[in-house]
N, C-alpha and C. Protein backbone atom coordinates (compact mmCIF):
# COMPACT_ATOMS: atom_id res chain seq x y z
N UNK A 1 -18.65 -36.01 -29.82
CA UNK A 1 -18.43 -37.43 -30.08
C UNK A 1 -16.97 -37.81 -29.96
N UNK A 2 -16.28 -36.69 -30.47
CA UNK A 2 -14.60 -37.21 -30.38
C UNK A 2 -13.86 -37.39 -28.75
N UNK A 3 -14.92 -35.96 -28.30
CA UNK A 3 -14.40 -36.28 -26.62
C UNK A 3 -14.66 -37.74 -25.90
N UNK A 4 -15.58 -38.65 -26.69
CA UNK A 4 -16.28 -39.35 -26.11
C UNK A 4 -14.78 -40.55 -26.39
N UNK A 5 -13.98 -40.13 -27.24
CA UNK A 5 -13.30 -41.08 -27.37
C UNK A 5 -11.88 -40.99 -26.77
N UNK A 6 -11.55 -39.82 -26.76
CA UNK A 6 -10.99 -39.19 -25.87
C UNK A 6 -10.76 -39.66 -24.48
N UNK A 7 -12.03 -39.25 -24.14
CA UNK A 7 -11.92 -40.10 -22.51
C UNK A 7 -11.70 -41.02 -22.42
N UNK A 8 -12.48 -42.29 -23.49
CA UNK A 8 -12.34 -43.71 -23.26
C UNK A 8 -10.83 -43.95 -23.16
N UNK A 9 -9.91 -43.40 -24.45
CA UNK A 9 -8.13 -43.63 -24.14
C UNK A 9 -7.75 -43.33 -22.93
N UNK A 10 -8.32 -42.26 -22.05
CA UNK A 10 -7.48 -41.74 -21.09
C UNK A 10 -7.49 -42.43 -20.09
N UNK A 11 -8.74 -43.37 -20.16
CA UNK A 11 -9.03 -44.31 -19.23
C UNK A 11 -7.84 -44.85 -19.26
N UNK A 12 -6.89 -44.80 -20.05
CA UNK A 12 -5.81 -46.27 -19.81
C UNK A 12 -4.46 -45.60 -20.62
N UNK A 13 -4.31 -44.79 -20.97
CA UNK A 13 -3.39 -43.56 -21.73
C UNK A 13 -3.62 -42.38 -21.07
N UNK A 14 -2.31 -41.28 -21.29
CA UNK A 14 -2.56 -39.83 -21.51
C UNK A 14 -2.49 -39.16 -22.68
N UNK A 15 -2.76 -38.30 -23.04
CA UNK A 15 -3.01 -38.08 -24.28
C UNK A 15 -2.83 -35.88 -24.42
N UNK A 16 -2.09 -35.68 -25.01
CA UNK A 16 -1.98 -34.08 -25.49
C UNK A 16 -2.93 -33.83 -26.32
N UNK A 17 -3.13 -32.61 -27.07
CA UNK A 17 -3.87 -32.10 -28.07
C UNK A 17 -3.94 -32.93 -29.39
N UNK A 18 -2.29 -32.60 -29.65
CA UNK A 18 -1.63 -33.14 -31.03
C UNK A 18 -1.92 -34.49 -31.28
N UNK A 19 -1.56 -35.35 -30.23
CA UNK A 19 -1.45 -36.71 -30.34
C UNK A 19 -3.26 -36.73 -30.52
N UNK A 20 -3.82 -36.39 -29.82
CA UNK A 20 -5.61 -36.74 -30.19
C UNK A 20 -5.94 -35.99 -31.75
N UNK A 21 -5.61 -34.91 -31.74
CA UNK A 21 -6.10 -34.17 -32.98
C UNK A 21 -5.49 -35.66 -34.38
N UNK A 22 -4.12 -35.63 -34.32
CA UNK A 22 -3.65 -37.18 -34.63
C UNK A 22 -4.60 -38.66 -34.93
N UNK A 23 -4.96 -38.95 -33.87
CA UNK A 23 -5.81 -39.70 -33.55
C UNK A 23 -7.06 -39.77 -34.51
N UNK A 24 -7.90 -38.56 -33.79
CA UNK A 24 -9.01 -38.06 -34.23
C UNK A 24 -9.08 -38.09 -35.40
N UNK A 25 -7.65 -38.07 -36.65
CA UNK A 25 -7.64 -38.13 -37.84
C UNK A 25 -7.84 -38.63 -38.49
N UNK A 26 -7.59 -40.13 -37.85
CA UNK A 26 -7.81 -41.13 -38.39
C UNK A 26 -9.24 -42.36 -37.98
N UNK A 27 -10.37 -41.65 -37.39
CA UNK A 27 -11.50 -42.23 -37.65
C UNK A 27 -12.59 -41.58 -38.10
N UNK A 28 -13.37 -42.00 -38.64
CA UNK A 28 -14.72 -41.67 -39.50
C UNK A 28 -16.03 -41.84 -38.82
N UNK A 29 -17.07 -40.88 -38.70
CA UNK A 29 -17.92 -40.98 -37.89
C UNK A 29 -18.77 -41.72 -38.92
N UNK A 30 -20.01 -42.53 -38.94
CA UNK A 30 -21.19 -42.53 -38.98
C UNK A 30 -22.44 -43.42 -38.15
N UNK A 31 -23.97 -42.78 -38.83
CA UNK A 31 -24.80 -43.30 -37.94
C UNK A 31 -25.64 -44.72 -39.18
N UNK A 32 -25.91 -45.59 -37.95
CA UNK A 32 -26.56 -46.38 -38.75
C UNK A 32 -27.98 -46.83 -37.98
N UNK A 33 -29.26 -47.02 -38.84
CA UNK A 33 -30.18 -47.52 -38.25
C UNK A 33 -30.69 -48.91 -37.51
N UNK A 34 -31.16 -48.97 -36.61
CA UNK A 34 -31.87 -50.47 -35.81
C UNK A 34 -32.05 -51.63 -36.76
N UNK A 35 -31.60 -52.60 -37.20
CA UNK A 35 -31.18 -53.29 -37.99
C UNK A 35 -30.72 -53.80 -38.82
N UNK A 36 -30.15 -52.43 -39.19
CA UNK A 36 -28.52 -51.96 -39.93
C UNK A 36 -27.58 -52.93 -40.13
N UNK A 37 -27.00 -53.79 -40.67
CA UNK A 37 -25.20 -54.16 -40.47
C UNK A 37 -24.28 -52.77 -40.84
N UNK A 38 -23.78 -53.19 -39.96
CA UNK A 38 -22.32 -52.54 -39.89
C UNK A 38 -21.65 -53.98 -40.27
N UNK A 39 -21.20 -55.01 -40.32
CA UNK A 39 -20.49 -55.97 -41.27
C UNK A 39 -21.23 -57.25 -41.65
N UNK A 40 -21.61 -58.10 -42.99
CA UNK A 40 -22.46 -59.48 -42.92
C UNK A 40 -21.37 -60.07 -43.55
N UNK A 41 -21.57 -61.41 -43.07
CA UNK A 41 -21.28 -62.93 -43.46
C UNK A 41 -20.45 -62.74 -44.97
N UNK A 42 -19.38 -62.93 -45.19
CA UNK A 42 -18.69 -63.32 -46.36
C UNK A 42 -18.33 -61.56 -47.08
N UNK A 43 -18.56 -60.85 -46.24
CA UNK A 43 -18.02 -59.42 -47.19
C UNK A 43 -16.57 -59.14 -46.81
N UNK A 44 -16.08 -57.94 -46.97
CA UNK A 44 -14.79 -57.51 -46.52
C UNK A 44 -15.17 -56.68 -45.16
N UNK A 45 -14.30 -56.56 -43.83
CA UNK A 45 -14.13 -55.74 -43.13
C UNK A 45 -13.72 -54.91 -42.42
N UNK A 46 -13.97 -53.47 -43.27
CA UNK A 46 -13.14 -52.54 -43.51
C UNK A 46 -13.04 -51.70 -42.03
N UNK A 47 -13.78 -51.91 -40.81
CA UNK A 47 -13.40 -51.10 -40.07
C UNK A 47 -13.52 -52.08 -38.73
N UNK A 48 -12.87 -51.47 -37.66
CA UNK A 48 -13.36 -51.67 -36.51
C UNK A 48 -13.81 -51.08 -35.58
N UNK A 49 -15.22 -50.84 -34.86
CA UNK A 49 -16.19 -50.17 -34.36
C UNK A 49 -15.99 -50.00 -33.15
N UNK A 50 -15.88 -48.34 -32.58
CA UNK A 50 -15.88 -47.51 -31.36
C UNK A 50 -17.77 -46.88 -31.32
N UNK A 51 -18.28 -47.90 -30.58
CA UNK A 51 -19.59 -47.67 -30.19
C UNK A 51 -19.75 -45.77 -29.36
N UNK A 52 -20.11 -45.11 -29.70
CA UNK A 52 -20.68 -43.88 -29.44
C UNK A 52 -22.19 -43.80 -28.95
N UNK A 53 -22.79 -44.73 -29.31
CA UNK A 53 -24.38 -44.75 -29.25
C UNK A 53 -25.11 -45.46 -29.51
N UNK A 54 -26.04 -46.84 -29.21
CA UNK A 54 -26.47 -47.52 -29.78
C UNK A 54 -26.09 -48.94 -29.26
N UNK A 55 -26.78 -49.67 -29.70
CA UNK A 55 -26.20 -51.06 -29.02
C UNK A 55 -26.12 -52.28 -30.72
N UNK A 56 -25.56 -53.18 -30.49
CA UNK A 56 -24.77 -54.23 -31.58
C UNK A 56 -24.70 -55.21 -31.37
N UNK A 57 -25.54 -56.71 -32.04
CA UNK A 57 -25.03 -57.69 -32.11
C UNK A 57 -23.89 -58.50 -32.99
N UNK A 58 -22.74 -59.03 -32.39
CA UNK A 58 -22.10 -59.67 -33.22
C UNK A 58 -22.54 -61.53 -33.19
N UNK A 59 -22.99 -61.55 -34.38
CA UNK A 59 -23.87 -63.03 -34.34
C UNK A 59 -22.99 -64.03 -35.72
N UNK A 60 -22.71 -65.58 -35.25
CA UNK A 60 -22.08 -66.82 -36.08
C UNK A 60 -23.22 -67.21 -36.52
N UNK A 61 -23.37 -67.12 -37.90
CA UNK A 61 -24.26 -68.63 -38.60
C UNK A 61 -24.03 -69.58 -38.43
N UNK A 62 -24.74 -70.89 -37.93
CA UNK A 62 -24.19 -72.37 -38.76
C UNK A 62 -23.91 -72.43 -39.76
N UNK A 63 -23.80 -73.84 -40.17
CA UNK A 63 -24.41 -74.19 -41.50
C UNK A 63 -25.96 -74.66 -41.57
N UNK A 64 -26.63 -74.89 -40.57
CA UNK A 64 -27.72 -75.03 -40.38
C UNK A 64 -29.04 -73.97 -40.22
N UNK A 65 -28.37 -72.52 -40.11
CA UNK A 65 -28.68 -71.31 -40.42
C UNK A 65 -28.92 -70.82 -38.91
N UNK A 66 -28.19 -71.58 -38.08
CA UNK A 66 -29.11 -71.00 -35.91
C UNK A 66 -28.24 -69.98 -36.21
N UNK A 67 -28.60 -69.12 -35.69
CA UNK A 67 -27.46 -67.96 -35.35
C UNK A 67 -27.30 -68.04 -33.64
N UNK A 68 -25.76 -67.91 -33.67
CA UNK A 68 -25.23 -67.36 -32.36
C UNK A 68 -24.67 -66.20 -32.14
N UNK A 69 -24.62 -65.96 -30.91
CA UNK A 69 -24.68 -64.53 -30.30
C UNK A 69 -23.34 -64.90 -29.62
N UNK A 70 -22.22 -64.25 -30.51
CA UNK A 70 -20.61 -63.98 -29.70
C UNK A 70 -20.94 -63.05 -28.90
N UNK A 71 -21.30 -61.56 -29.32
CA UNK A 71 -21.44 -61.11 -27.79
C UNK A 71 -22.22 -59.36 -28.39
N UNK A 72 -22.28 -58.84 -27.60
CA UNK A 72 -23.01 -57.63 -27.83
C UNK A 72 -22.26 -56.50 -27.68
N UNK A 73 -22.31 -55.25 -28.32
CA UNK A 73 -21.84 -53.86 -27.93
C UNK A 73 -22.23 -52.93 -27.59
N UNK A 74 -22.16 -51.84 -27.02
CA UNK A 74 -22.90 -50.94 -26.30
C UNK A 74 -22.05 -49.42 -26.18
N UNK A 75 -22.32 -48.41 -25.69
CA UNK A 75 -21.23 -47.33 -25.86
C UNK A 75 -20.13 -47.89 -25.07
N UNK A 76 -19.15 -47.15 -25.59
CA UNK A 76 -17.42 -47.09 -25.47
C UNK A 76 -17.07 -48.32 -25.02
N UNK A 77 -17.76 -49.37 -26.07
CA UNK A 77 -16.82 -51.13 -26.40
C UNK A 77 -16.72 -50.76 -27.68
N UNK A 78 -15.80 -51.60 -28.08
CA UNK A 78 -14.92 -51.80 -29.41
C UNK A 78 -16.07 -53.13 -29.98
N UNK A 79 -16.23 -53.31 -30.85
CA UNK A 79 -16.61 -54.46 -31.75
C UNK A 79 -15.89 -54.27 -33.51
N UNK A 80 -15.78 -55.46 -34.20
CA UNK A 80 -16.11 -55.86 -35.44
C UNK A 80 -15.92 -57.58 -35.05
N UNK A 81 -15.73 -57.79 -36.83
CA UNK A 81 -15.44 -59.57 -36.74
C UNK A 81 -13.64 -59.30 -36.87
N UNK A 82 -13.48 -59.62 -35.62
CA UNK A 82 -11.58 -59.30 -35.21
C UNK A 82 -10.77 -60.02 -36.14
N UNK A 83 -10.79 -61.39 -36.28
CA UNK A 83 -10.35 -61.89 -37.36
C UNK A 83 -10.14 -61.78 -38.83
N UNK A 84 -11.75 -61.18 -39.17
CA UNK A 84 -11.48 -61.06 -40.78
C UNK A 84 -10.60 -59.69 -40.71
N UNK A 85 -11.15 -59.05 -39.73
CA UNK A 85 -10.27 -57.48 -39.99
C UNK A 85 -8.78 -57.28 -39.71
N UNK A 86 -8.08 -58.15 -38.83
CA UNK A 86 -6.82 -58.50 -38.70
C UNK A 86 -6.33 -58.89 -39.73
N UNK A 87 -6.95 -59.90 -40.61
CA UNK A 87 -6.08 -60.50 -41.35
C UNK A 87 -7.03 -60.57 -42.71
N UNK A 88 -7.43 -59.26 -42.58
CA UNK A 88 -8.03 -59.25 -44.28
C UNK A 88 -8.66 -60.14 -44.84
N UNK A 89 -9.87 -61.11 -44.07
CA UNK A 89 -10.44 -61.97 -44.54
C UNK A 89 -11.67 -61.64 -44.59
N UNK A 90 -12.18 -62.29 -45.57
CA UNK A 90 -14.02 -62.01 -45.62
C UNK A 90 -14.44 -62.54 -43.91
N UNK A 91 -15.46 -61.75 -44.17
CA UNK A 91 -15.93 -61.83 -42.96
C UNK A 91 -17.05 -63.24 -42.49
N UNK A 92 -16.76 -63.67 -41.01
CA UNK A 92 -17.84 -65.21 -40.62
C UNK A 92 -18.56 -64.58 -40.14
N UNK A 93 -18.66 -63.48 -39.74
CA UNK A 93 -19.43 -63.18 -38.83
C UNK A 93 -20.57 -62.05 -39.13
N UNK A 94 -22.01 -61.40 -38.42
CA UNK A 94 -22.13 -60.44 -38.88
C UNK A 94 -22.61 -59.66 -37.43
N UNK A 95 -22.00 -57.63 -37.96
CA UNK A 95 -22.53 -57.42 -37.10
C UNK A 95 -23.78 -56.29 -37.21
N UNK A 96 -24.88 -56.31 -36.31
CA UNK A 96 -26.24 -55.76 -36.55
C UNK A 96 -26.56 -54.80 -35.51
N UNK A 97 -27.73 -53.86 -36.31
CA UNK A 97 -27.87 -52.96 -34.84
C UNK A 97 -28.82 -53.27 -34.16
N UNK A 98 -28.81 -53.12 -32.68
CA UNK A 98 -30.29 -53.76 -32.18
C UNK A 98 -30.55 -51.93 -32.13
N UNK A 99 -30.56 -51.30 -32.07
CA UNK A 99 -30.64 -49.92 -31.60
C UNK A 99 -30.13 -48.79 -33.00
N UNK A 100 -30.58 -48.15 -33.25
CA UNK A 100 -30.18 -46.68 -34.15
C UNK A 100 -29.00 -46.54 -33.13
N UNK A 101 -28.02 -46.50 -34.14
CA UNK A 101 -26.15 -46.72 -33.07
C UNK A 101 -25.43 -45.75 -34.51
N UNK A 102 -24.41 -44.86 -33.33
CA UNK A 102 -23.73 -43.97 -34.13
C UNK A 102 -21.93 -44.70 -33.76
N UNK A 103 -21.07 -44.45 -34.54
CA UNK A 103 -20.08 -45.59 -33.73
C UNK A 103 -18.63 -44.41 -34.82
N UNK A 104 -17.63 -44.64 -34.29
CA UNK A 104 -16.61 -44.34 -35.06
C UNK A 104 -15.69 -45.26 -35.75
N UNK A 105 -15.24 -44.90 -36.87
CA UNK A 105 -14.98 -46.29 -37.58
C UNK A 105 -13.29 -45.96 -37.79
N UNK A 106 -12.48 -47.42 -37.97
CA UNK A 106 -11.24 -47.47 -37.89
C UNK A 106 -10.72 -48.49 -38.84
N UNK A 107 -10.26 -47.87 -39.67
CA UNK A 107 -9.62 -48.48 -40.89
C UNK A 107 -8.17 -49.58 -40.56
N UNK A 108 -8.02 -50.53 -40.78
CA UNK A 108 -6.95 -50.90 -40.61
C UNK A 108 -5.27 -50.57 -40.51
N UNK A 109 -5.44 -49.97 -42.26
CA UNK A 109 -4.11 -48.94 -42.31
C UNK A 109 -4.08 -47.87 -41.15
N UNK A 110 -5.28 -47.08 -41.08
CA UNK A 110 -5.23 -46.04 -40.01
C UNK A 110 -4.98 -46.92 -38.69
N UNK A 111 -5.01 -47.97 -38.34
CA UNK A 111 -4.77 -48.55 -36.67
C UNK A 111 -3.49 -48.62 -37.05
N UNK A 112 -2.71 -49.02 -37.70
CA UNK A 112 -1.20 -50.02 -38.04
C UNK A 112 -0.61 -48.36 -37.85
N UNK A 113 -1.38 -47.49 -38.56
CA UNK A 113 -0.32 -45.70 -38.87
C UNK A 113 -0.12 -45.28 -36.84
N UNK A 114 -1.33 -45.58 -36.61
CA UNK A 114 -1.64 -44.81 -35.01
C UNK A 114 -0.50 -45.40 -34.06
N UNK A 115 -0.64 -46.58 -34.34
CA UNK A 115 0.30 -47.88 -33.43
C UNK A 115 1.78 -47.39 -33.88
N UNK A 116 2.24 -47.20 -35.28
CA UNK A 116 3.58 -46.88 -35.47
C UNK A 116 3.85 -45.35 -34.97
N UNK A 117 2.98 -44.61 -34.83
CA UNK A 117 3.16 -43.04 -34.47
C UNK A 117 3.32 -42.95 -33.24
N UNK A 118 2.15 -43.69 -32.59
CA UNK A 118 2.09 -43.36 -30.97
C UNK A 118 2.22 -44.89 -30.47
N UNK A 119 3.65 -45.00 -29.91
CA UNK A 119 3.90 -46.85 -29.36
C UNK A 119 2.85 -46.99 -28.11
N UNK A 120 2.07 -45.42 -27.52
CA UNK A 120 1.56 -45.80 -26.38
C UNK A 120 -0.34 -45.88 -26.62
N UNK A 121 -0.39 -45.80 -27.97
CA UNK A 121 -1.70 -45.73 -28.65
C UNK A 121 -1.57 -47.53 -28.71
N UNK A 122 -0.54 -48.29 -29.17
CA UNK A 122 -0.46 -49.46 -29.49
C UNK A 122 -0.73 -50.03 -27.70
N UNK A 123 -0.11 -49.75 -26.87
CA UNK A 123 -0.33 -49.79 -25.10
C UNK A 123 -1.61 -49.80 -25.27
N UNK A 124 -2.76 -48.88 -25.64
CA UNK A 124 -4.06 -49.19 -25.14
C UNK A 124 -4.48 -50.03 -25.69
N UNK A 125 -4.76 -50.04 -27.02
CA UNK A 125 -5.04 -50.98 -28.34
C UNK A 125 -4.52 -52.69 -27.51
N UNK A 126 -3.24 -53.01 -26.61
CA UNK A 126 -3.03 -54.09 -26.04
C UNK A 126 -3.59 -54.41 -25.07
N UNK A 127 -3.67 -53.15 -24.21
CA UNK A 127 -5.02 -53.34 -22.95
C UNK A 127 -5.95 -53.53 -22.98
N UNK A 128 -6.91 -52.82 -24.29
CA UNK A 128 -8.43 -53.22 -24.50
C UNK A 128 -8.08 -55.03 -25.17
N UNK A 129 -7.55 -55.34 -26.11
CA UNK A 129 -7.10 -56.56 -26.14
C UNK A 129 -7.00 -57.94 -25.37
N UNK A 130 -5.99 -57.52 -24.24
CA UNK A 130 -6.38 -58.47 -22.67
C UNK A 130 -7.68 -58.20 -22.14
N UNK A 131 -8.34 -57.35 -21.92
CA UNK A 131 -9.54 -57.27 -21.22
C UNK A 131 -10.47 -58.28 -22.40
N UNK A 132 -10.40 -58.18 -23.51
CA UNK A 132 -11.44 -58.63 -24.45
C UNK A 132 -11.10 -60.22 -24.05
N UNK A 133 -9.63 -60.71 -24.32
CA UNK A 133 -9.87 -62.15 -24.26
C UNK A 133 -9.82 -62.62 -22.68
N UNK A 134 -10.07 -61.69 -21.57
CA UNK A 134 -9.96 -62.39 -20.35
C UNK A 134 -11.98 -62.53 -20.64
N UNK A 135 -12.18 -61.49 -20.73
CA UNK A 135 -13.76 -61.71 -21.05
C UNK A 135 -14.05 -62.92 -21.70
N UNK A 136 -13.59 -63.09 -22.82
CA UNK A 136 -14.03 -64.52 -23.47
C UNK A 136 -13.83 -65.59 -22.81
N UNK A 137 -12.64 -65.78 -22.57
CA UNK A 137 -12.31 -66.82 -21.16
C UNK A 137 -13.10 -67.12 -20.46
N UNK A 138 -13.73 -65.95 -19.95
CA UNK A 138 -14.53 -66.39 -18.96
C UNK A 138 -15.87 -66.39 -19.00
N UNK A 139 -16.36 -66.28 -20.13
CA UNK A 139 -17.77 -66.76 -20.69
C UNK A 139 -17.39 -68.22 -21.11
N UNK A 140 -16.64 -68.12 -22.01
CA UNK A 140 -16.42 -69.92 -22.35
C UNK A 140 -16.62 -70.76 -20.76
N UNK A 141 -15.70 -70.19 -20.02
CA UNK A 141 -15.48 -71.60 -18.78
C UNK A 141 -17.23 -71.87 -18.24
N UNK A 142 -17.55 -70.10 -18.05
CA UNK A 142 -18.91 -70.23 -17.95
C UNK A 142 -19.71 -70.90 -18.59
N UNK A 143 -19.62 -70.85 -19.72
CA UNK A 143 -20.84 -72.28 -20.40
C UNK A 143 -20.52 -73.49 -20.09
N UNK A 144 -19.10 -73.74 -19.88
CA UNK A 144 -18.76 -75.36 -19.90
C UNK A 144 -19.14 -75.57 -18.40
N UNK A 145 -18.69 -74.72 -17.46
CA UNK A 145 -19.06 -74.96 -16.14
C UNK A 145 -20.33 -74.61 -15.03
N UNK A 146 -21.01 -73.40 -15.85
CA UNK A 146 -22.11 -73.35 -14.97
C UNK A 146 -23.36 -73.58 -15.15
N UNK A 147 -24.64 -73.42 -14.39
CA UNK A 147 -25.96 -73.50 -15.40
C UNK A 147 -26.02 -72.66 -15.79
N UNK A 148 -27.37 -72.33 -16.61
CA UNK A 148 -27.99 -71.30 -16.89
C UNK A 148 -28.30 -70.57 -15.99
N UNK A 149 -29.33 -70.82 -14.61
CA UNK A 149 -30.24 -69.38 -13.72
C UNK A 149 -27.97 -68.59 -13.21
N UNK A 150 -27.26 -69.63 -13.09
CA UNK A 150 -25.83 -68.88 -12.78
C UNK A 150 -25.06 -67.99 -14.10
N UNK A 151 -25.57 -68.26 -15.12
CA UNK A 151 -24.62 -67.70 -16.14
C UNK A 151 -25.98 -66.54 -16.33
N UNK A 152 -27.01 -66.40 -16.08
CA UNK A 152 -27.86 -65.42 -16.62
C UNK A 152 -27.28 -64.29 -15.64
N UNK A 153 -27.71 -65.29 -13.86
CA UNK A 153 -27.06 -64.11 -12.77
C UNK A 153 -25.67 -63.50 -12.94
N UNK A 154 -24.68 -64.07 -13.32
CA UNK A 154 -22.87 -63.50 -14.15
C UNK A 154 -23.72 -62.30 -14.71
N UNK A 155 -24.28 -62.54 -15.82
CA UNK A 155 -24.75 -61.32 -16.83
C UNK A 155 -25.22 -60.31 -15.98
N UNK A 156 -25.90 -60.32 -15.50
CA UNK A 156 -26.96 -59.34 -14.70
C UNK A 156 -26.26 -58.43 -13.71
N UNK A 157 -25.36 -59.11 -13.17
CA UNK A 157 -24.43 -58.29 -12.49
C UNK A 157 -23.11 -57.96 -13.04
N UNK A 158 -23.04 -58.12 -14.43
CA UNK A 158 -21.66 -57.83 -15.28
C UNK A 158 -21.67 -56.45 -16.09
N UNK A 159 -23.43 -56.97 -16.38
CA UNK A 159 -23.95 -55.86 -17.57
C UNK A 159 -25.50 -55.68 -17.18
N UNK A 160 -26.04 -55.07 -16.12
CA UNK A 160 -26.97 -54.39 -16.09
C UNK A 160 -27.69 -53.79 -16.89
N UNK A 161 -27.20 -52.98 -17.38
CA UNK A 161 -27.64 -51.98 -18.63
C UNK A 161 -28.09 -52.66 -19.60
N UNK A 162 -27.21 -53.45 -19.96
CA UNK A 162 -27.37 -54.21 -21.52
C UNK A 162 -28.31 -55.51 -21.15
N UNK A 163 -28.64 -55.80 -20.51
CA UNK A 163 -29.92 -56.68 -19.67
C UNK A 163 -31.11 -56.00 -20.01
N UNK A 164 -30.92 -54.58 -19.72
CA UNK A 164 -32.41 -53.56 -19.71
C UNK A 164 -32.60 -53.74 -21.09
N UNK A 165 -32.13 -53.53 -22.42
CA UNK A 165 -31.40 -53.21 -23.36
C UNK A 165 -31.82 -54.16 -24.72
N UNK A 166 -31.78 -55.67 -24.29
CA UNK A 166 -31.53 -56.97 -25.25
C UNK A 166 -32.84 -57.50 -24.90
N UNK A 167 -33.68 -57.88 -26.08
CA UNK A 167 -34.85 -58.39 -25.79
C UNK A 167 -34.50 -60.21 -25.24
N UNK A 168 -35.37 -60.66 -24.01
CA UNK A 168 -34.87 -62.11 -23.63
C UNK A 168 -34.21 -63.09 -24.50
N UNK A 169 -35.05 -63.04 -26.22
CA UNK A 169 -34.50 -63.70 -27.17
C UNK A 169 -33.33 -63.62 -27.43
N UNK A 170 -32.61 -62.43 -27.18
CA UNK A 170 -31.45 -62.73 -27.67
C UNK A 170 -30.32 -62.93 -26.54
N UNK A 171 -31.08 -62.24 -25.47
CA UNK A 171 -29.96 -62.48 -23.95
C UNK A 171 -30.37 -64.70 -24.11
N UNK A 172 -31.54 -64.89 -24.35
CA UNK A 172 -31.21 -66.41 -24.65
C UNK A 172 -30.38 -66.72 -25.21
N UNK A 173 -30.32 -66.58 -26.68
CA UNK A 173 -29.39 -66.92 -27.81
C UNK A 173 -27.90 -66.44 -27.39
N UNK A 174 -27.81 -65.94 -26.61
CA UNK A 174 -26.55 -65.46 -26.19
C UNK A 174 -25.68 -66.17 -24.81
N UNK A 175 -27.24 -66.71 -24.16
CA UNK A 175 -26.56 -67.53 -23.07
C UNK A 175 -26.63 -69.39 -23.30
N UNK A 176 -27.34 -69.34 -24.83
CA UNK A 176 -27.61 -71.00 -25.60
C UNK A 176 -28.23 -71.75 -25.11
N UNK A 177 -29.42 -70.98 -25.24
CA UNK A 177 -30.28 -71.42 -24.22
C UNK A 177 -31.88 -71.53 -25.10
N UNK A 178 -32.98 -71.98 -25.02
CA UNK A 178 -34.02 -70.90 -25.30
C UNK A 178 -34.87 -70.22 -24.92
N UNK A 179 -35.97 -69.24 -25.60
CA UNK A 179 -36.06 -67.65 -24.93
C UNK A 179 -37.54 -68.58 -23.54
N UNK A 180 -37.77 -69.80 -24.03
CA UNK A 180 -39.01 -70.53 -22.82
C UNK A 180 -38.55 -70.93 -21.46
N UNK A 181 -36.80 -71.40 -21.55
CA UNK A 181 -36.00 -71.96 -20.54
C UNK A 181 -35.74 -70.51 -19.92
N UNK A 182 -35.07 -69.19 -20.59
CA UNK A 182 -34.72 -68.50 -19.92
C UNK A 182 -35.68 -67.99 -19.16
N UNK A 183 -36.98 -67.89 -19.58
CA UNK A 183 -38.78 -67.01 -19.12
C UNK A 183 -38.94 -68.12 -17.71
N UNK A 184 -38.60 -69.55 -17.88
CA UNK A 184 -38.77 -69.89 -16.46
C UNK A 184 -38.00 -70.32 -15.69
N UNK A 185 -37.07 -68.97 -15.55
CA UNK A 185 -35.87 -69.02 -14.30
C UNK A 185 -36.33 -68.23 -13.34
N UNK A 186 -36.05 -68.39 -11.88
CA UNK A 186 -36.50 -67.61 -11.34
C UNK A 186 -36.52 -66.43 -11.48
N UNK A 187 -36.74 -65.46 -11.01
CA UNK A 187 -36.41 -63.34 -11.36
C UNK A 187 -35.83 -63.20 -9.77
């Protein structure tokens, strides 16, 4: 499992023994079951999630109780609610398992220790960062600018896997849509 994380850094870092053994020190494995939270609505959130196995919705309440679908996780993506965990706030958001998901967990203090130890651990931590908000970017423009049968096709060829993966209901709720509109788009 640790190699698994391993690689993911190297994707975008190099990395020695020390500096991973380092690393490695500072996250906590566990597994959680298919409808599990890993974080709900108004608690504290104490980690941020290195998917190993399993897949994750991160979903907004109204106040009207709809839930929305910010976005989903799958192996070697990062998820929590980024905000409360940045800045020590209860959490808006919650996140759930669609899948029995094993994930490695990352304490805040332990990210702030990694970032001051290794300035090039803070380098990836900034790269996965830009990739996350060019992604958002470009789902937002996507809702404001395209239809639906175009924002389903984006998905399908973005994330294959996670298409196979998400029952229609929630690839609906995710594209704000509902699960009758998405059933009669073409295939």
């Amino acid at each position: 499992m640790l190699n698994q994380l391993r690689t993911h850094i190297e994707k975008i870092i190099s990395l020695d023994d020390d500096e991973f053994e380092f690393i490695s020190s500072c996250f906590t494995y566990k597994k959680y079951k298919k409808h599990q939270f890993l974080v709900q609505e108004g608690e504290v959130v104490p980690y941020n999630y290195f998917v190993l196995k399993g897949l994750l919705k991160l979903v907004y309440t109204d106040e009207t109780g709809k839930e929305h679908i910010i976005g989903f996780a799958m192996e070697d993506w990062w998820e929590t609610d980024f905000p409360a965990y940045y800045q020590q706030t209860l959490a808006t958001m919650s996140l759930e398992c669609l899948e029995d998901t094993e994930v490695l967990c990352l304490r805040l203090e332990d990210y702030k220790k990694l970032c001051a130890r290794l300035p090039k651990l803070e380098h990836f931590f900034l790269e996965k960062a830009y990739m996350g908000f060019i992604t958002a970017q470009q789902r937002t423009i996507s809702m404001m600018t395209t239809g639906i049968k175009d924002r389903y096709d984006q998905l399908l060829k973005k994330y294959p896997s996670l298409v196979q993966r998400v029952p229609k209901s929630l690839l609906a709720a995710y594209l704000g849509v509902s699960r009758e509109t998405l059933s009669r788009l073409p295939q």
